[in-house]
Protein backbone atom coordinates (compact mmCIF):
# COMPACT_ATOMS: atom_id res chain seq x y z
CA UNK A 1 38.73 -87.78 -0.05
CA UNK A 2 38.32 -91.37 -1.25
CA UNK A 3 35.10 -91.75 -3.30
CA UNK A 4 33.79 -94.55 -0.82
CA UNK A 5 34.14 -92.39 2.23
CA UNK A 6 32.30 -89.46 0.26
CA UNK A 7 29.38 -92.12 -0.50
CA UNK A 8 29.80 -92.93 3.29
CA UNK A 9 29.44 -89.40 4.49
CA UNK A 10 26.46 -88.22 1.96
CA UNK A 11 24.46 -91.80 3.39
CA UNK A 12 25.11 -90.22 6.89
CA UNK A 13 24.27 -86.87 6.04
CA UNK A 14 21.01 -87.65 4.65
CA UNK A 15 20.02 -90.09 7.05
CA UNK A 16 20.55 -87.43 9.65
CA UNK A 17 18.52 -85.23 7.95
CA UNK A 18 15.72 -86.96 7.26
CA UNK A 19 12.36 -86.18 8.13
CA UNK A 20 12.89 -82.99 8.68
CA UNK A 21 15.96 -83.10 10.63
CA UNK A 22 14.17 -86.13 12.62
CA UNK A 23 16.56 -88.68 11.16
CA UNK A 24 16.44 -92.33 10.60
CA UNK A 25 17.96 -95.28 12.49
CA UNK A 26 20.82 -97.52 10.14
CA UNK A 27 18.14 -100.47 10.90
CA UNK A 28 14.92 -98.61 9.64
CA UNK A 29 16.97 -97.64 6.74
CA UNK A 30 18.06 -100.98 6.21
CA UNK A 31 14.70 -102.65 6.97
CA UNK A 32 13.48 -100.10 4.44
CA UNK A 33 15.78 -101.20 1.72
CA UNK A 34 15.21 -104.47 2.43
CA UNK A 35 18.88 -105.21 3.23
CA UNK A 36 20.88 -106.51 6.21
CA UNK A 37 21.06 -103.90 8.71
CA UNK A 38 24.93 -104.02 9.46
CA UNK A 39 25.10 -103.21 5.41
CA UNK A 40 24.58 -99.20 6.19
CA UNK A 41 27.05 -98.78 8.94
CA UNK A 42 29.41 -100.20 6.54
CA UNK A 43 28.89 -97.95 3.86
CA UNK A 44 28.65 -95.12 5.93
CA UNK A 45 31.98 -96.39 7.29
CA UNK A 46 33.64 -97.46 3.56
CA UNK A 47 34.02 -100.87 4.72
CA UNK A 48 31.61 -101.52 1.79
CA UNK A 49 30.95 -99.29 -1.10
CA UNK A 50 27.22 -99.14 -2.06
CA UNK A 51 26.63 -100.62 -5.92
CA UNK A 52 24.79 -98.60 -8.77
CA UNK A 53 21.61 -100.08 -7.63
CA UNK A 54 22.07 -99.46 -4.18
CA UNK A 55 22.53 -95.79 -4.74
CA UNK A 56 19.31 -95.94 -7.16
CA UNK A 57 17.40 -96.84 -4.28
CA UNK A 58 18.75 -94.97 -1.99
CA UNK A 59 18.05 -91.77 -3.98
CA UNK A 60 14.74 -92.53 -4.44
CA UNK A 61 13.96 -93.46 -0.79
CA UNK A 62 15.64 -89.84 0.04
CA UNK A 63 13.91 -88.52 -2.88
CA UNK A 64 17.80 -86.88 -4.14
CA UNK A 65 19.35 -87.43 -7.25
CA UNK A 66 21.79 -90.34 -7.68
CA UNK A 67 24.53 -87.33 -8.48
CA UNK A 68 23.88 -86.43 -4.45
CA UNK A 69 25.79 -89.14 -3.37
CA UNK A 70 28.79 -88.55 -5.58
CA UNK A 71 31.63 -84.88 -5.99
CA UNK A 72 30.15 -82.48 -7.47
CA UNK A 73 32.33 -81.92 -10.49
CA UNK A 74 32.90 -78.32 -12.63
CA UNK A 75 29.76 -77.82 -14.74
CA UNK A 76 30.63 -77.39 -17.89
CA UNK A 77 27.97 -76.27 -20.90
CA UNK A 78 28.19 -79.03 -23.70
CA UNK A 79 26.57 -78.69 -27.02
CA UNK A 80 25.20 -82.21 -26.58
CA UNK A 81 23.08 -81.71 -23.52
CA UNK A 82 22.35 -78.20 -24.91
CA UNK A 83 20.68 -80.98 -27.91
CA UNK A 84 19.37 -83.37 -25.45
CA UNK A 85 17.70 -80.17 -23.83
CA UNK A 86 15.87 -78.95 -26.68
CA UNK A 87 14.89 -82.58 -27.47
CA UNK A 88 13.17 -83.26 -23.91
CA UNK A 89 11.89 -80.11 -24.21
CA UNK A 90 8.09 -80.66 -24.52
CA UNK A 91 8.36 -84.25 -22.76
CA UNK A 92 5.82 -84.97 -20.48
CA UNK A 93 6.88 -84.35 -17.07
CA UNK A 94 6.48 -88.23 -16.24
CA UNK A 95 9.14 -88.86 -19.18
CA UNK A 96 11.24 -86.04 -18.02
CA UNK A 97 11.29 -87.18 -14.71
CA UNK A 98 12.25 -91.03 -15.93
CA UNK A 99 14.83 -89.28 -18.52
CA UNK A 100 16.86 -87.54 -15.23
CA UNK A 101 16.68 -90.83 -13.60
CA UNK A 102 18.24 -91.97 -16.16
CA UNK A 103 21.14 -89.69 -17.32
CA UNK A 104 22.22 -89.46 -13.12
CA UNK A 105 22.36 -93.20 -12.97
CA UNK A 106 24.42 -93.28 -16.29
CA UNK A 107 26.87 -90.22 -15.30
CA UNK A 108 26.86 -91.98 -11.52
CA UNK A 109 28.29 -95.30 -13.52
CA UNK A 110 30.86 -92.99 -14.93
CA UNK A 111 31.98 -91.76 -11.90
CA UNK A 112 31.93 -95.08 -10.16
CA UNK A 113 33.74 -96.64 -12.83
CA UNK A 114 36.12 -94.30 -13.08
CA UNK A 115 36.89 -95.64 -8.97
CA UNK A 116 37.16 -99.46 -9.92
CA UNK A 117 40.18 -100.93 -8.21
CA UNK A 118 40.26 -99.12 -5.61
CA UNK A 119 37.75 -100.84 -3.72
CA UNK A 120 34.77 -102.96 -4.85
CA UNK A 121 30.74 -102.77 -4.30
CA UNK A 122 29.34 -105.15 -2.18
CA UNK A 123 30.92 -107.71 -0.22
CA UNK A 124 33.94 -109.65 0.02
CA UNK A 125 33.79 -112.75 -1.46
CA UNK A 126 34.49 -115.81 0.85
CA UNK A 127 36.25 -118.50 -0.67
């Protein structure tokens, strides 16, 4: 499946699911991101592809991690987060909480990146 139509799908899924199970309306989603309201059905439809930022706030308005919205990939142990680990260790849980924000944005720009070309964030450009 095409990374766009996972995004797509995961938007959906949550939406569906939230409140409870209640769901949420494409508009109040869109009214709550502050962004047109045709902009969800086209992500959830991969006519668009949400940006990096678009994702950030849509995790945080779920309350998911960035990584929800992307393939899950193999986990595989790595002797640098086993360091980054240790280091965050006795963080307080405000930093730690900023500090995952942070590393699922930057492995999210990975993964998008790793999609460029095949179709772009945001809308097309009129010329």
């Amino acid at each position: 499946m095409e990374l766009t139509q996972y995004v797509g799908e995961r938007i959906r899924e949550l939406r569906g699911s939230y409140g409870g199970g209640v769901g949420i309306s494409q508009d109040e989603l869109a009214k709550a991101l502050n962004i047109a309201a045709n902009t969800v059905s086209r992500w959830e439809t991969g006519t668009y592809r949400p940006g990096l930022d678009d994702l950030d706030a849509l995790s945080r308005f779920f309350k998911v991690s960035i990584l929800e919205f992307l393939p899950q990939e193999k986990k595989d142990e790595n002797t640098k987060v086993t360091a980054l680990l240790r280091a965050a260790r006795d963080l307080p849980e405000q930093d730690l909480d900023e500090l995952q924000k942070y590393a699922e944005f930057r492995r999210a720009r990975a993964l998008m990146s790793a999609s460029v070309g095949k179709k772009k964030a945001g809308r097309p450009r009129s010329e």
